[in-house]
C-alpha atoms as a PDB file:
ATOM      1  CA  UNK A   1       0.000   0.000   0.000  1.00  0.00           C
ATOM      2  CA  UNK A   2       3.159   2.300   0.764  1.00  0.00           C
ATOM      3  CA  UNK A   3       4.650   1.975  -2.424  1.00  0.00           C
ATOM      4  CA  UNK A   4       1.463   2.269  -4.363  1.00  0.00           C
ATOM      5  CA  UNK A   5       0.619   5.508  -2.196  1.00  0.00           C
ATOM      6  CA  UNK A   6       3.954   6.234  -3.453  1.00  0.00           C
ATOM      7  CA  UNK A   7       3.433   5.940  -6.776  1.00  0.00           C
ATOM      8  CA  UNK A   8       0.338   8.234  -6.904  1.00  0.00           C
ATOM      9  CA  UNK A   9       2.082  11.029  -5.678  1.00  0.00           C
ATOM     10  CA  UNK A  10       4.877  10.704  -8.108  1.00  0.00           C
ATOM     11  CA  UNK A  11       2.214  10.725 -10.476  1.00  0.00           C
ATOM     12  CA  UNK A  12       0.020  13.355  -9.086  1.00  0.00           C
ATOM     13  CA  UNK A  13       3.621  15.658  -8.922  1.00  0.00           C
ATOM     14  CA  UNK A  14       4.636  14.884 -12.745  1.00  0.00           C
ATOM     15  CA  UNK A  15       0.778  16.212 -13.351  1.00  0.00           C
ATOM     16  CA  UNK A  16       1.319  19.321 -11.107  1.00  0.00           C
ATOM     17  CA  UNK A  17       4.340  20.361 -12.951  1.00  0.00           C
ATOM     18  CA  UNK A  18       2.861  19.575 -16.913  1.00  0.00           C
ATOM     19  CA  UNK A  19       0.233  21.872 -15.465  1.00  0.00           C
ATOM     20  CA  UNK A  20       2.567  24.437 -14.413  1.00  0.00           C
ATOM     21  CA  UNK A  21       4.782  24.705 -17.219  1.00  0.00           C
ATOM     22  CA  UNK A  22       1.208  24.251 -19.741  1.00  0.00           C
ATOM     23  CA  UNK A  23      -0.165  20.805 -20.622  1.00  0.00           C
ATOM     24  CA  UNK A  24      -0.574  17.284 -19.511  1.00  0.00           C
ATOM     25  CA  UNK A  25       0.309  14.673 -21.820  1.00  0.00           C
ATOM     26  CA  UNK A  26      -2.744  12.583 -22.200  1.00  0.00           C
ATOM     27  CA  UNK A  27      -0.518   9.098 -21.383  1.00  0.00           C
ATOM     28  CA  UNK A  28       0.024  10.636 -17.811  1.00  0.00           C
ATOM     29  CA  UNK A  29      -3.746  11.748 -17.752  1.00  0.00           C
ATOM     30  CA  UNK A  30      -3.872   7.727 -18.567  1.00  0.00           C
ATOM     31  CA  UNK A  31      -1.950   6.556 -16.135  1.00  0.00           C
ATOM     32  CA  UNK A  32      -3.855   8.927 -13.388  1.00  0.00           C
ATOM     33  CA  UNK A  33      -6.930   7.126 -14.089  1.00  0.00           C
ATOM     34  CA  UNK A  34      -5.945   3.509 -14.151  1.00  0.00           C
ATOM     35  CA  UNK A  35      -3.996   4.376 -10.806  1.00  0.00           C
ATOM     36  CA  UNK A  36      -6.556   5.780  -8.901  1.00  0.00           C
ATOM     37  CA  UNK A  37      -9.292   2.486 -10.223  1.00  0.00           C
ATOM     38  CA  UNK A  38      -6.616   0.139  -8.708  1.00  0.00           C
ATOM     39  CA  UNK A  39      -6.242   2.185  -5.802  1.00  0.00           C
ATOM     40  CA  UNK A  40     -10.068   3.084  -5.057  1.00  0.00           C
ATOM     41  CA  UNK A  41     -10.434  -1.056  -4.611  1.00  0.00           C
ATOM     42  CA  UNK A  42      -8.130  -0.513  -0.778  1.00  0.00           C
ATOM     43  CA  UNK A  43      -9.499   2.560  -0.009  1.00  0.00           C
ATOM     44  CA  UNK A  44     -11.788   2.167   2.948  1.00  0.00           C
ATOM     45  CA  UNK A  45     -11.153   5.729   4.691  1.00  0.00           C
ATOM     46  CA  UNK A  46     -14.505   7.869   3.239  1.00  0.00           C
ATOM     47  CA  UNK A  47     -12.330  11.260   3.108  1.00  0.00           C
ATOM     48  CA  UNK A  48      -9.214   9.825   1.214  1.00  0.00           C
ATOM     49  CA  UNK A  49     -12.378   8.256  -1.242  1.00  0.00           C
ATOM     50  CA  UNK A  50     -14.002  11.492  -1.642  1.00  0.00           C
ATOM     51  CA  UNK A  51     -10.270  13.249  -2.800  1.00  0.00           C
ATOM     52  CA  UNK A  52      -9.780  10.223  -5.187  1.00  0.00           C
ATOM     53  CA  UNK A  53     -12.855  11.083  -6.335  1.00  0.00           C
ATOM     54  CA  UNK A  54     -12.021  14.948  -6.726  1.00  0.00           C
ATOM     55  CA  UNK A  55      -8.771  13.419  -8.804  1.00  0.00           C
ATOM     56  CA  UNK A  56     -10.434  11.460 -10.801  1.00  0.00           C
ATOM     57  CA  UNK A  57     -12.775  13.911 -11.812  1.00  0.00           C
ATOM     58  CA  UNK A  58     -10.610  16.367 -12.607  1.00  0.00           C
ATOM     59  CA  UNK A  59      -8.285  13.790 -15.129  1.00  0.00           C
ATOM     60  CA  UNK A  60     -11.731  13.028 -16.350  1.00  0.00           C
ATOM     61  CA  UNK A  61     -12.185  16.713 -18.045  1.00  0.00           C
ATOM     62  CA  UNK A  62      -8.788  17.296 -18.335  1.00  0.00           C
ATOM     63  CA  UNK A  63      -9.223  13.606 -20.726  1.00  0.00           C
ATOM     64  CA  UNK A  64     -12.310  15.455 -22.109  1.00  0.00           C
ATOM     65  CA  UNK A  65     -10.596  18.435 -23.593  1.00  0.00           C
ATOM     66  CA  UNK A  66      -8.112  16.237 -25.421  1.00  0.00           C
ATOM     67  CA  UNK A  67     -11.713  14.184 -27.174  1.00  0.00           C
ATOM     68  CA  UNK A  68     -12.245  18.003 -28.034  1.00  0.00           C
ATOM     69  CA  UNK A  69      -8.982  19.025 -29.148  1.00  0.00           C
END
């Protein structure tokens, strides 16, 4: 559980800095989303959930705008 916690954040921190520096490549937006099913399957604490849910979401439009694109 450590290592995948550990693995999200890398994750979520490669996201935060495509965002700062102007776009997300949508094979990280990918990733995001596969990460957070596999890791939504352990979660059992309702507030770390609800902010996987807030994640997901957000990949989820970010994903949306690249359909647009």
């Amino acid at each position: 559980a450590m290592g995948q916690g550990k693995d999200m954040l890398d994750l979520l921190d490669n996201i935060r800095h495509g965002l700062l520096i102007g776009g997300i490549s949508r094979g990280k937006l990918d990733s995001l989303v596969r990460a957070l099913k596999t890791e939504r399957q352990t979660v059992e604490d309702p507030k770390l959930r609800e902010v996987l849910d807030e994640i997901e979401l957000r990949a989820a439009v970010e994903l949306a705008k690249y359909e647009q694109g």
